[in-house]
Protein backbone atom coordinates (compact mmCIF):
# COMPACT_ATOMS: atom_id res chain seq x y z
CA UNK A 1 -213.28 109.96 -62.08
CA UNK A 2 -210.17 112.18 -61.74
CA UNK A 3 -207.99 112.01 -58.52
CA UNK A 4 -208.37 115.18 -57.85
CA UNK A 5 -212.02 114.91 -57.76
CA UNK A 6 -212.17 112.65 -54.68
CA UNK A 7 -211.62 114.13 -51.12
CA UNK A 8 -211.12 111.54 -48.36
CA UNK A 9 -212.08 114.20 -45.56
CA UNK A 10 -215.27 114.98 -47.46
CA UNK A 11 -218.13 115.16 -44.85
CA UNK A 12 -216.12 114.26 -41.98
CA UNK A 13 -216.72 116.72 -38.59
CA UNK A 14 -213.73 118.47 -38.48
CA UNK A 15 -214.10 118.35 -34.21
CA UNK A 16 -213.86 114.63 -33.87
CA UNK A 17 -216.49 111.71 -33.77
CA UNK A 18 -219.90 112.22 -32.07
CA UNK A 19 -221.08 110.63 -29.10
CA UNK A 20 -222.85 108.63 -30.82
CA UNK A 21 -220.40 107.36 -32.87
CA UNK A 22 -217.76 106.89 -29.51
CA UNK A 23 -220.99 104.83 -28.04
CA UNK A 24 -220.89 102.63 -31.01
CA UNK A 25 -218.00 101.99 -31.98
CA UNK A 26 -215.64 102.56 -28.89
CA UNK A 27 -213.70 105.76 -27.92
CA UNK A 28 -210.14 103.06 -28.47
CA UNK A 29 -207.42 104.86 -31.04
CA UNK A 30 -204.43 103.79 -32.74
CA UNK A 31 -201.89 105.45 -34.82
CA UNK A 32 -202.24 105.48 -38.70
CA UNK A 33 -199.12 103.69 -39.66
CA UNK A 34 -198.53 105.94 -42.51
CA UNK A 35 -199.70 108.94 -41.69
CA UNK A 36 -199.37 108.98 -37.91
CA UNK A 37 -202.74 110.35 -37.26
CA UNK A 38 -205.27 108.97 -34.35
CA UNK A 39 -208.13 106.71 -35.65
CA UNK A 40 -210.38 104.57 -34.44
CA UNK A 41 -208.73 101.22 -33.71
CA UNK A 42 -211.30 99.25 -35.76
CA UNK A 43 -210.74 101.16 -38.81
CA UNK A 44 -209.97 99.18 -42.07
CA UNK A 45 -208.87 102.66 -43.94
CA UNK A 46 -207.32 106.11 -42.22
CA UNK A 47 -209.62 108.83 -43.01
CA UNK A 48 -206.72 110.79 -43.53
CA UNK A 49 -204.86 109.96 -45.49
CA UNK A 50 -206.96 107.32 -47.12
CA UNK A 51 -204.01 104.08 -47.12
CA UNK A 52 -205.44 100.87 -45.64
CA UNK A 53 -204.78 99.81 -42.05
CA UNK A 54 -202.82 96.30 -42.05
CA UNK A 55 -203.50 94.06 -39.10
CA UNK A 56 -201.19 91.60 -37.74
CA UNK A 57 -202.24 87.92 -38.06
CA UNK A 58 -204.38 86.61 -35.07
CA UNK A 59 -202.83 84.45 -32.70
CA UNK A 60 -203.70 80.40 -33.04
CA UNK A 61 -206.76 79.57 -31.23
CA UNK A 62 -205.53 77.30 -27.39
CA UNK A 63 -208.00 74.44 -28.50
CA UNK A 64 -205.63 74.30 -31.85
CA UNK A 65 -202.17 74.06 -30.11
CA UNK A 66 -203.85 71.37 -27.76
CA UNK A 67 -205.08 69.12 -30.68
CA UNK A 68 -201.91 69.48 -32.28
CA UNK A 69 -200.19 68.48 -28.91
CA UNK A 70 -202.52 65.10 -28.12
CA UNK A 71 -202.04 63.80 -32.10
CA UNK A 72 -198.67 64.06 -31.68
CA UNK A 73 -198.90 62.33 -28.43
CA UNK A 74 -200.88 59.78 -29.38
CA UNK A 75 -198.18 59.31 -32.45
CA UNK A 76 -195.71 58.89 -30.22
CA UNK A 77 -197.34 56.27 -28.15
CA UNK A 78 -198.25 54.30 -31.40
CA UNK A 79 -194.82 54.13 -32.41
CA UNK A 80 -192.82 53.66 -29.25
């Protein structure tokens, strides 16, 4: 199917989510990266202009950093 086939807007409302929609998913908006355009902050794709929405990595879970903490702890106390 041809490019030009394909619109990204098709069957969008052009006034904005429902309430419905703000219910369901949240009324929270970022800033498309690329295109600088409000969507919704859990979007994986910008509706308009269509380029995927890269998240930053996650931050390490507490319960990690503190296992990673006592094993080296208990490391040190084996060896000294």
């Amino acid at each position: 199917m041809p490019d030009s086939d394909w619109d990204i807007t098709e069957g969008l409302d052009p006034e904005g989510p429902s309430a419905e929609d703000l219910d369901r998913f949240g009324d929270e908006v970022i800033r498309c990266p690329h295109c600088k355009r409000e969507i919704y902050d859990q979007a994986e794709m910008c509706p308009h202009c269509g380029m995927a929405i890269e998240r930053p990595p996650g931050r390490v879970p507490a319960w990690a950093i503190a296992i990673v903490v006592l094993m080296i702890a208990l490391l040190l106390f084996v060896v000294f």
